[in-house]
PDB file of N, CA and C in Angstrom:
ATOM      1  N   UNK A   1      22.046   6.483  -3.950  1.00  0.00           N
ATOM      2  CA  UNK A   1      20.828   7.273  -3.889  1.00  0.00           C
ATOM      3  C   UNK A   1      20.079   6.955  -2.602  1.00  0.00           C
ATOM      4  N   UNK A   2      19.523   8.024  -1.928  1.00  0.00           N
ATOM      5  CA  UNK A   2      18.701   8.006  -0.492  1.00  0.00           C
ATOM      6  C   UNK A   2      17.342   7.372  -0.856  1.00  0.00           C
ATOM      7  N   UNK A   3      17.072   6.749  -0.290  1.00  0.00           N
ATOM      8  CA  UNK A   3      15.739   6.623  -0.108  1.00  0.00           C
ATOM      9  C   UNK A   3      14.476   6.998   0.267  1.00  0.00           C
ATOM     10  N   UNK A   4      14.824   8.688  -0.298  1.00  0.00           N
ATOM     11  CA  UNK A   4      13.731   9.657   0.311  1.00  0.00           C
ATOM     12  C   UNK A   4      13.474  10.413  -0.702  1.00  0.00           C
ATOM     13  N   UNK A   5      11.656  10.455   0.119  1.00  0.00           N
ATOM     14  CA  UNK A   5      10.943  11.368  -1.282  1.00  0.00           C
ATOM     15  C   UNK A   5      11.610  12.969  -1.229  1.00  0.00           C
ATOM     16  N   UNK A   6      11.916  13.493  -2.643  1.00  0.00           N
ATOM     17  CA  UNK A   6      12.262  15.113  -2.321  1.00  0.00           C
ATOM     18  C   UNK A   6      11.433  15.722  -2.107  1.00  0.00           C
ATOM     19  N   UNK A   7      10.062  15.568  -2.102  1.00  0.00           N
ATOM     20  CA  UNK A   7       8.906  16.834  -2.420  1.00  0.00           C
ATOM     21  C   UNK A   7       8.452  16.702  -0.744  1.00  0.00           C
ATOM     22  N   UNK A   8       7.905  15.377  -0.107  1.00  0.00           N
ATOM     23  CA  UNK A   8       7.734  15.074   1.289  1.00  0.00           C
ATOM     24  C   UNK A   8       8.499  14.844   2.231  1.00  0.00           C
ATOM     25  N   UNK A   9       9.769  14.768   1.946  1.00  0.00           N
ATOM     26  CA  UNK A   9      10.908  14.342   2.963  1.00  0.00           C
ATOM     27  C   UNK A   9      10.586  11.987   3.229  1.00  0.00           C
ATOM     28  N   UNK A  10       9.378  11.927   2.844  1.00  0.00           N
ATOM     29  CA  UNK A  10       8.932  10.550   3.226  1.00  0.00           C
ATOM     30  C   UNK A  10      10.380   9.653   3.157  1.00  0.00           C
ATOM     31  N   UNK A  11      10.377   8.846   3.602  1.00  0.00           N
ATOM     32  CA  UNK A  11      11.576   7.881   3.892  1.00  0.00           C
ATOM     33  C   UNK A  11      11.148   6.626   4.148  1.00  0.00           C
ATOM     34  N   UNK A  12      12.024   5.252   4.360  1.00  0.00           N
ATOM     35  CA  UNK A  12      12.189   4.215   4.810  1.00  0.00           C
ATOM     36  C   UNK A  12      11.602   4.329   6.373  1.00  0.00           C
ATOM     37  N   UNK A  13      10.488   3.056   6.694  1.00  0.00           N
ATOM     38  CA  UNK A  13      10.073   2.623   8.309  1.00  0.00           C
ATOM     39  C   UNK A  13      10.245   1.314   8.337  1.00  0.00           C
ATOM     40  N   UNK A  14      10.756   0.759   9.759  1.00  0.00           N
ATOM     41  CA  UNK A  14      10.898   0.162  10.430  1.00  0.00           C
ATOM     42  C   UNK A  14       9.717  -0.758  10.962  1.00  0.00           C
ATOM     43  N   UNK A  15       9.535  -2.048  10.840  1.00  0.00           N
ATOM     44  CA  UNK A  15       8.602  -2.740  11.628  1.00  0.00           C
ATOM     45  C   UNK A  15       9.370  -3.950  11.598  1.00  0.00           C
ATOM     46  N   UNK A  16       7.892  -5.112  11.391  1.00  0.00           N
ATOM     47  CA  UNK A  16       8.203  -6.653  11.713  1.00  0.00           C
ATOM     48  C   UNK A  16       7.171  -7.162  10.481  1.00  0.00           C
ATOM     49  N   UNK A  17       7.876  -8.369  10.560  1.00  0.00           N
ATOM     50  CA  UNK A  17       7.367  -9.622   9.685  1.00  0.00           C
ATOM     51  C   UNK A  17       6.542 -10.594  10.794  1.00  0.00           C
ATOM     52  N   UNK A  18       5.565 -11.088  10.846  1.00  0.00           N
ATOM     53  CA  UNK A  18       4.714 -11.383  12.010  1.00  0.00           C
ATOM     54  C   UNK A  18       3.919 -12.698  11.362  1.00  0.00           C
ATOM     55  N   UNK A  19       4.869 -13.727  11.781  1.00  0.00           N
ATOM     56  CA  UNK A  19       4.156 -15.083  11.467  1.00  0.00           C
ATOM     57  C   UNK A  19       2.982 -15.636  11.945  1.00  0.00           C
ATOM     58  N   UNK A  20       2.350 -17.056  11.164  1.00  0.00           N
ATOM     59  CA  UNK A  20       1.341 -17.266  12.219  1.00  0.00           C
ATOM     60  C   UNK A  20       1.526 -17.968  13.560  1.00  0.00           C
ATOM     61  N   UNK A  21       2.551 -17.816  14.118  1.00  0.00           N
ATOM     62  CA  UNK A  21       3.105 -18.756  15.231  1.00  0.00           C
ATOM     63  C   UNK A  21       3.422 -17.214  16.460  1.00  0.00           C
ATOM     64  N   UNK A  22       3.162 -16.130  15.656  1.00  0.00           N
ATOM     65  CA  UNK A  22       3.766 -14.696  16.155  1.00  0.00           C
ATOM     66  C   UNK A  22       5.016 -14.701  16.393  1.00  0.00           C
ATOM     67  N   UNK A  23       5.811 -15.263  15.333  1.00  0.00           N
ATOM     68  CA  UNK A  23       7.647 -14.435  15.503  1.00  0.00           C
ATOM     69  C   UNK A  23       7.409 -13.340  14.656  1.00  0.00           C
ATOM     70  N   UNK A  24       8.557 -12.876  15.411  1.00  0.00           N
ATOM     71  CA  UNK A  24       8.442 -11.254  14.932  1.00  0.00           C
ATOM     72  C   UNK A  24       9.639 -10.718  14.002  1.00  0.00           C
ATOM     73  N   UNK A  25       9.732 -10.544  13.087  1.00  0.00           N
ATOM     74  CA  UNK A  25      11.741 -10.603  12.668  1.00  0.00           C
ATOM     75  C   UNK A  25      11.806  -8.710  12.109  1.00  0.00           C
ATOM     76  N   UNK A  26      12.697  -8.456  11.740  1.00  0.00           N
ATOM     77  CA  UNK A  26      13.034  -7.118  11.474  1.00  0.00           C
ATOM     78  C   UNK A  26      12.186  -6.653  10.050  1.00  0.00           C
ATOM     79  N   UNK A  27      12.010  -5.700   9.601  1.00  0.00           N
ATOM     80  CA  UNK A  27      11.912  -5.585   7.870  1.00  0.00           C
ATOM     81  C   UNK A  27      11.825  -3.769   7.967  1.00  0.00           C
ATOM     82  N   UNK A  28      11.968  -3.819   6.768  1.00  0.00           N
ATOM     83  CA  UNK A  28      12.281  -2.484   6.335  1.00  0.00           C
ATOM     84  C   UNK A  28      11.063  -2.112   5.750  1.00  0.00           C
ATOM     85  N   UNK A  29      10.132  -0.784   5.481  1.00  0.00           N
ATOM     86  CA  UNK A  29       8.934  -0.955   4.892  1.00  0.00           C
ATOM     87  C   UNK A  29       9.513   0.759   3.806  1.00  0.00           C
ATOM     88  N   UNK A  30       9.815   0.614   2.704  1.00  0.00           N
ATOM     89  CA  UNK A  30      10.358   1.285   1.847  1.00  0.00           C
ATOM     90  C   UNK A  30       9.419   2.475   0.995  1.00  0.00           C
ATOM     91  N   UNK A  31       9.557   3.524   1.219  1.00  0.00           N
ATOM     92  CA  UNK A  31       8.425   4.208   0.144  1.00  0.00           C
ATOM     93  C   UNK A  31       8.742   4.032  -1.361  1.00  0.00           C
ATOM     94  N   UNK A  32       7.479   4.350  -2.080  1.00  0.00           N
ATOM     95  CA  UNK A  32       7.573   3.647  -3.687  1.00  0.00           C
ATOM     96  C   UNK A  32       8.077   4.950  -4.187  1.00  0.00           C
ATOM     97  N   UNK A  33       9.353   5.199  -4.721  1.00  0.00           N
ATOM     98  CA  UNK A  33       9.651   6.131  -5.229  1.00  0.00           C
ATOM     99  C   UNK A  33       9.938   6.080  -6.846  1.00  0.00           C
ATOM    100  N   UNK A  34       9.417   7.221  -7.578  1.00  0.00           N
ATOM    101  CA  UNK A  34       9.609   6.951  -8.898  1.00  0.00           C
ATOM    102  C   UNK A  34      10.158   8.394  -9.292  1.00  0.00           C
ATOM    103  N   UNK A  35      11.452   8.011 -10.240  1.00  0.00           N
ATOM    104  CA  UNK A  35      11.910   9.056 -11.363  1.00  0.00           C
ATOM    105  C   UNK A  35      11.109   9.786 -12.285  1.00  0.00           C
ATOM    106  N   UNK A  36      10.659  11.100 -12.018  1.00  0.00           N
ATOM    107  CA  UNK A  36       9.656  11.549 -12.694  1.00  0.00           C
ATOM    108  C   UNK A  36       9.955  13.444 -13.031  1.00  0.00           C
ATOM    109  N   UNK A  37       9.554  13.991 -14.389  1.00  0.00           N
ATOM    110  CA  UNK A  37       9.525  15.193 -14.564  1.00  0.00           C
ATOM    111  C   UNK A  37       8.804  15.730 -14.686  1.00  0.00           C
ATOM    112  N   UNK A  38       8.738  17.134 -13.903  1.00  0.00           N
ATOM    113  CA  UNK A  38       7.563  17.622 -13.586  1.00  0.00           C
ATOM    114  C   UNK A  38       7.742  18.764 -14.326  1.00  0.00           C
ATOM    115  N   UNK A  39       6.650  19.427 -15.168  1.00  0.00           N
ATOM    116  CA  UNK A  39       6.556  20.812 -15.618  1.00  0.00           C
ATOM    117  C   UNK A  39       6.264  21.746 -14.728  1.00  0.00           C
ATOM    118  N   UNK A  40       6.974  22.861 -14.870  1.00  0.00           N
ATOM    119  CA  UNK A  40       6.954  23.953 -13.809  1.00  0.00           C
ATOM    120  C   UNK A  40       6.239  25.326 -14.881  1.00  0.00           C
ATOM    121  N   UNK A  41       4.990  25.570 -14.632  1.00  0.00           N
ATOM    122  CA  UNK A  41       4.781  26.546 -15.596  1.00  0.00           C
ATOM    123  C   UNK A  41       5.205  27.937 -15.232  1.00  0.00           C
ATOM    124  N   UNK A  42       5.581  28.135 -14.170  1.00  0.00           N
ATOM    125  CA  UNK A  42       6.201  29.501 -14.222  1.00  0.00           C
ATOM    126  C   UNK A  42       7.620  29.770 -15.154  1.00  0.00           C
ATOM    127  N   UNK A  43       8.533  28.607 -14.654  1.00  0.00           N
ATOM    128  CA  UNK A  43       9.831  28.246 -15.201  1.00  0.00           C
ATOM    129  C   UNK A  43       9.803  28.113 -16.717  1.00  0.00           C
ATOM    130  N   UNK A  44       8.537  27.137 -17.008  1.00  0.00           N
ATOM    131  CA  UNK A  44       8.419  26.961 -18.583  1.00  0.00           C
ATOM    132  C   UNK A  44       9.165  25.913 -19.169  1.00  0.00           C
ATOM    133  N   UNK A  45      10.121  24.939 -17.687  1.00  0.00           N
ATOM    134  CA  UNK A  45      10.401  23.782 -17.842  1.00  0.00           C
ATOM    135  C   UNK A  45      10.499  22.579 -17.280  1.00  0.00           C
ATOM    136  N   UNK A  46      10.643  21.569 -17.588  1.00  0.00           N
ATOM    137  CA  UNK A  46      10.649  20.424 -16.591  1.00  0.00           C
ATOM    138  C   UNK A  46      11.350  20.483 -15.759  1.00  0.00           C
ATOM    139  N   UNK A  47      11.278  19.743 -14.453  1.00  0.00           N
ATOM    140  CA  UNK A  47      11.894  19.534 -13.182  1.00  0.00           C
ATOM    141  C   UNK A  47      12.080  17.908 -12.827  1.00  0.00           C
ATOM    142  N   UNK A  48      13.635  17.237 -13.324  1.00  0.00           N
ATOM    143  CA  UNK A  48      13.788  15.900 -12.759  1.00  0.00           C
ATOM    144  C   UNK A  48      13.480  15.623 -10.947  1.00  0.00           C
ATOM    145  N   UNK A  49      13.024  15.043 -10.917  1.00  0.00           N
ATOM    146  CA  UNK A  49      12.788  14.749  -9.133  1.00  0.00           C
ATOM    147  C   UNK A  49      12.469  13.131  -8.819  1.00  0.00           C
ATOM    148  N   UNK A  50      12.963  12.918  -8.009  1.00  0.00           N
ATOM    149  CA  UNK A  50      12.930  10.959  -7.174  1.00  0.00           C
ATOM    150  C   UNK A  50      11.426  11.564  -6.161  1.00  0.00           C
ATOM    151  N   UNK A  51      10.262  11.412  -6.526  1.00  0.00           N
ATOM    152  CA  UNK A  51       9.388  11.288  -5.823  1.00  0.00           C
ATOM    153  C   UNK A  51       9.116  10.149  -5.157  1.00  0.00           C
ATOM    154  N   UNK A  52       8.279   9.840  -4.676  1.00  0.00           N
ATOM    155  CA  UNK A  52       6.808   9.215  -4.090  1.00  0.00           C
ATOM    156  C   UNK A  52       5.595   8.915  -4.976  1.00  0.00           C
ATOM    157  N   UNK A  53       5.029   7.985  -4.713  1.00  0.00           N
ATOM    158  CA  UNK A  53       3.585   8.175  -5.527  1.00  0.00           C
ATOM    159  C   UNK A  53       2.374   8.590  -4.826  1.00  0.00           C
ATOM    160  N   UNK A  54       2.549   8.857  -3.465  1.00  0.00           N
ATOM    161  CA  UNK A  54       1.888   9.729  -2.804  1.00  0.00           C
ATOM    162  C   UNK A  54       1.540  10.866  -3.133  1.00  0.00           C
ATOM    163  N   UNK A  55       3.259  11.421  -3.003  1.00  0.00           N
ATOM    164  CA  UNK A  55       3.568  12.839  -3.508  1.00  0.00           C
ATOM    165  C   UNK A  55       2.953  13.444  -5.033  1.00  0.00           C
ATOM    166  N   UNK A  56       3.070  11.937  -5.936  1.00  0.00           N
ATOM    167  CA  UNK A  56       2.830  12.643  -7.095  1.00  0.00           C
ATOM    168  C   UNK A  56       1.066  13.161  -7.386  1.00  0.00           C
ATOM    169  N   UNK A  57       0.308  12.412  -6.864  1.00  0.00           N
ATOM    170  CA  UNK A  57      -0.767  12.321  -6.872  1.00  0.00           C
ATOM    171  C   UNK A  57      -1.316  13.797  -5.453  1.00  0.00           C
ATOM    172  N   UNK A  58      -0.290  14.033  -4.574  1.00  0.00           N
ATOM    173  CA  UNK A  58      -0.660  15.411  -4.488  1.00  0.00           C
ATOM    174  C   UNK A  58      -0.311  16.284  -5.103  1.00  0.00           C
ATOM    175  N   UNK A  59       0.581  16.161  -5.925  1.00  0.00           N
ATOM    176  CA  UNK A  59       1.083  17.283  -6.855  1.00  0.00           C
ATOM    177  C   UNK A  59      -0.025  17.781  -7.897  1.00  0.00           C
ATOM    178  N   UNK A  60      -0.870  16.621  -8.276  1.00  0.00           N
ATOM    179  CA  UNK A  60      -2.316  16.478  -8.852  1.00  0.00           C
ATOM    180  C   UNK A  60      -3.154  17.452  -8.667  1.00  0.00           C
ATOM    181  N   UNK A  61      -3.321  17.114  -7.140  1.00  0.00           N
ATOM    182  CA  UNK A  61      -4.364  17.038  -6.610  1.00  0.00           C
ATOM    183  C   UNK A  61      -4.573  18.725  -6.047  1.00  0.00           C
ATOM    184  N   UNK A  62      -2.980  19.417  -5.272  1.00  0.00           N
ATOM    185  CA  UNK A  62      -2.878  20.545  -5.773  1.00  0.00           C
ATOM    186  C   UNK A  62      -2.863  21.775  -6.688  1.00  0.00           C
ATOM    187  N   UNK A  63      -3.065  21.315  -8.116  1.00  0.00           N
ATOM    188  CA  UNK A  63      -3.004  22.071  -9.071  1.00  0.00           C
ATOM    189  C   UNK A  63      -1.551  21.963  -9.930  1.00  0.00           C
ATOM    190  N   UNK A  64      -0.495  21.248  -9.880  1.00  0.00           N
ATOM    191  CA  UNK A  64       0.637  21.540 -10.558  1.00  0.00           C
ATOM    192  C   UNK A  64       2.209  21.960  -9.117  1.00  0.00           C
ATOM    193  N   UNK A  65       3.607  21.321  -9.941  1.00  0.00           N
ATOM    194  CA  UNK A  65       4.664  21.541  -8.790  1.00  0.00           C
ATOM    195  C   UNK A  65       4.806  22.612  -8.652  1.00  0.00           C
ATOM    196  N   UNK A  66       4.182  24.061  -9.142  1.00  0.00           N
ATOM    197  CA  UNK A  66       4.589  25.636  -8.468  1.00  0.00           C
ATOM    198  C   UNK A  66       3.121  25.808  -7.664  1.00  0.00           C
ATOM    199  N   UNK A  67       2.255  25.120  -7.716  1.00  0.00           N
ATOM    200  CA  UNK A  67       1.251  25.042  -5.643  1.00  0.00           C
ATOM    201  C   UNK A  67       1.638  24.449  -5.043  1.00  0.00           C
ATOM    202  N   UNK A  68       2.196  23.477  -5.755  1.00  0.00           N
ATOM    203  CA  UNK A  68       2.160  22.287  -4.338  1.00  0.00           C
ATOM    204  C   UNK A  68       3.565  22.712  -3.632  1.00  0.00           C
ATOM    205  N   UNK A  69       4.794  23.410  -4.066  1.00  0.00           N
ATOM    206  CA  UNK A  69       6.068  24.018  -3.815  1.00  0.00           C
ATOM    207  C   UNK A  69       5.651  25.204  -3.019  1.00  0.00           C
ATOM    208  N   UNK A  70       4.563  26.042  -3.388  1.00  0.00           N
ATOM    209  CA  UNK A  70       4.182  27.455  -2.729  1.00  0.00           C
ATOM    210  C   UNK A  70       3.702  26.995  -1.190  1.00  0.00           C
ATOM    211  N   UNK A  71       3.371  25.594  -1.036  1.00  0.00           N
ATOM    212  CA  UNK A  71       2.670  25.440   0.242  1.00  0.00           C
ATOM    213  C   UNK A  71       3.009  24.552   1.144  1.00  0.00           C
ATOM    214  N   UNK A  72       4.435  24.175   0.083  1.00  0.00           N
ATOM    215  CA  UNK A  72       5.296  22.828   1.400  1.00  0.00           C
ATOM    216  C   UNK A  72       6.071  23.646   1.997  1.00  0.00           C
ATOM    217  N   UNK A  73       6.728  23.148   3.079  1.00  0.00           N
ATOM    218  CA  UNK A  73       7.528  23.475   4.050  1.00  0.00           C
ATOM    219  C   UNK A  73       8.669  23.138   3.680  1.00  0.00           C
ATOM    220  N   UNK A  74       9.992  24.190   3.676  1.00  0.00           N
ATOM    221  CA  UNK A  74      10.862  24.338   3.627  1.00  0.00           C
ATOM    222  C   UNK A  74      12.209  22.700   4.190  1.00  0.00           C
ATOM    223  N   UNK A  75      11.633  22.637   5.541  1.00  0.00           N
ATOM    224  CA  UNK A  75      12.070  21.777   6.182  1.00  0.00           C
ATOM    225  C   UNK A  75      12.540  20.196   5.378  1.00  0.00           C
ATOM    226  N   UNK A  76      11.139  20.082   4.581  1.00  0.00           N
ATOM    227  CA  UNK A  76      10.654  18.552   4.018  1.00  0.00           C
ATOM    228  C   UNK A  76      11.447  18.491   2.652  1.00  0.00           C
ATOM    229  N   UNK A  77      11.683  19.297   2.129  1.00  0.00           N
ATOM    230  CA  UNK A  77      12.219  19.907   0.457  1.00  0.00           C
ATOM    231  C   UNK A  77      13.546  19.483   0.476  1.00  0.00           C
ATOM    232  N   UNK A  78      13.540  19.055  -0.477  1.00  0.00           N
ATOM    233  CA  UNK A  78      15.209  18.471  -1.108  1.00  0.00           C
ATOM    234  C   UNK A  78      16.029  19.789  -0.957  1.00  0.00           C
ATOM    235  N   UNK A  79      17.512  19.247  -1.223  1.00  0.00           N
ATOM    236  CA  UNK A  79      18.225  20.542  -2.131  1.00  0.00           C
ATOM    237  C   UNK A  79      17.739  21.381  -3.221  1.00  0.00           C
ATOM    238  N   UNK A  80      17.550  20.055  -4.044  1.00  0.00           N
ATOM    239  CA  UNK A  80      16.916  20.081  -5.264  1.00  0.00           C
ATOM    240  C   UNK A  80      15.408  20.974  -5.370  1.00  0.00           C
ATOM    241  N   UNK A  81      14.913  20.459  -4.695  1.00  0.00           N
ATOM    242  CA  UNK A  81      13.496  21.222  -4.787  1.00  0.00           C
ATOM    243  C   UNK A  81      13.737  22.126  -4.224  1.00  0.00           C
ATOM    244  N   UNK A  82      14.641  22.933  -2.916  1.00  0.00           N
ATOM    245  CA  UNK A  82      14.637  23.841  -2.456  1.00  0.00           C
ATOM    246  C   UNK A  82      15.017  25.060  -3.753  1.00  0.00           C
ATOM    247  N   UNK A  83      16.092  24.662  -4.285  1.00  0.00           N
ATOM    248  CA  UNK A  83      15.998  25.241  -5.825  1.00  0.00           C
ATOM    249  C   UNK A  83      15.281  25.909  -6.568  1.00  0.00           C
ATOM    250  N   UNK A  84      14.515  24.873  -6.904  1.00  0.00           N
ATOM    251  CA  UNK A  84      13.389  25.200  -7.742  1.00  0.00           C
ATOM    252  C   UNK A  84      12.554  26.072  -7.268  1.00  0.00           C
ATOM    253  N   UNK A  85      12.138  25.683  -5.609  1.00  0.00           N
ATOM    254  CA  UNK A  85      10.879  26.741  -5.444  1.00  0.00           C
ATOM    255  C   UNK A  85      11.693  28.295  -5.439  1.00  0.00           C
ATOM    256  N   UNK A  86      12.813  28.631  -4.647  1.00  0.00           N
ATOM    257  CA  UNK A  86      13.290  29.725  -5.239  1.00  0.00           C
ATOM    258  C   UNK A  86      13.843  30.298  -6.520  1.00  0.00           C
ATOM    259  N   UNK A  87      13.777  29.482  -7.540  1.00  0.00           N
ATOM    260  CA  UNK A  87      13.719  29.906  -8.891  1.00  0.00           C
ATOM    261  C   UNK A  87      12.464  30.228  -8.997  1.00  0.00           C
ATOM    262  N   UNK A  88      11.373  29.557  -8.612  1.00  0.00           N
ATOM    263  CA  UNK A  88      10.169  30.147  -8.971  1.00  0.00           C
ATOM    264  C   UNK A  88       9.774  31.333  -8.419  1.00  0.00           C
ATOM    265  N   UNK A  89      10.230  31.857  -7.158  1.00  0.00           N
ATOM    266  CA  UNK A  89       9.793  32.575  -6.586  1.00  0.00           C
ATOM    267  C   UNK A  89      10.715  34.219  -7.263  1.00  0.00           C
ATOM    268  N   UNK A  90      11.648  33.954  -7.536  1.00  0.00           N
ATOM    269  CA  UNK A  90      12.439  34.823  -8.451  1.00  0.00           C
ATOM    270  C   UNK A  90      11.845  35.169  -9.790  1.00  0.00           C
ATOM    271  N   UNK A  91      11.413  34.281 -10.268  1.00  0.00           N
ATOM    272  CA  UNK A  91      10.734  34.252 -11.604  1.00  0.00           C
ATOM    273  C   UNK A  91       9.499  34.957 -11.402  1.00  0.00           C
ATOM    274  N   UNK A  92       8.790  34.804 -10.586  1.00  0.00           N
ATOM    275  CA  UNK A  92       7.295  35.354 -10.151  1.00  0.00           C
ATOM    276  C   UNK A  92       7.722  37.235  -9.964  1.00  0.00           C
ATOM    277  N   UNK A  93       8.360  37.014  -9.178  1.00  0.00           N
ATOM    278  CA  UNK A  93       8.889  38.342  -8.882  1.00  0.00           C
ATOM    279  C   UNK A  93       9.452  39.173  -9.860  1.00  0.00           C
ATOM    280  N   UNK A  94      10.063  38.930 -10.734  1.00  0.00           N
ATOM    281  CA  UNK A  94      10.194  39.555 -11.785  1.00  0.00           C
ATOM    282  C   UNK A  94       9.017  39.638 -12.920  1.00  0.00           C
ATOM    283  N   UNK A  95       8.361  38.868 -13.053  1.00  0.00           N
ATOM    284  CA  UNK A  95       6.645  38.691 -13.681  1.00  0.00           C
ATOM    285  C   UNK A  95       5.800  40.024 -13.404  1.00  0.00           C
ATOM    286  N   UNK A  96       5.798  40.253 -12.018  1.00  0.00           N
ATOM    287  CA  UNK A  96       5.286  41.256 -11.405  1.00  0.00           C
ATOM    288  C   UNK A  96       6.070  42.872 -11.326  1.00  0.00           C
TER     289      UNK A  96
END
């Protein structure tokens, strides 16, 4: 499994460990990703996804995963989520 959020693209950074003597050594600085299902109310069902807790708390903060999907960028989106938002967008479309 990657170490990247699906909803933000967020990933693994690079820095240092920085003693009090100032050595500097390698480290990895990891995003907190958690296994989580999200209800999709257009769909009418859950959505497994490896988030972020960033992410999840914009998912919040947006209104639910069919805004916060209507207004991410294509680019940043999983397979997986790329999915979904065009299921939703299929689903909408037939709604109408």
């Amino acid at each position: 499994m990657s170490r990247v959020c699906e909803l933000t693209g967020k990933g693994p950074m690079t820095g240092h460990n920085v003693s009090h003597a100032n050595n500097k050594t390698k480290r990895r600085f990891l995003p907190n990703l958690n296994d989580v299902t999200l209800q999709s109310e257009t769909l009418g069902r859950g959505v497994k996804l490896r988030i972020s807790a960033s992410a999840l708390r914009s998912v919040d903060h947006r209104g639910g995963l069919d805004k916060f999907l209507d207004k991410a960028k294509d680019a940043e989106l999983s397979a997986t989520a790329l999915k979904v938002k065009k299921e939703i967008a299929k689903a909408r479309a037939a709604q109408a």
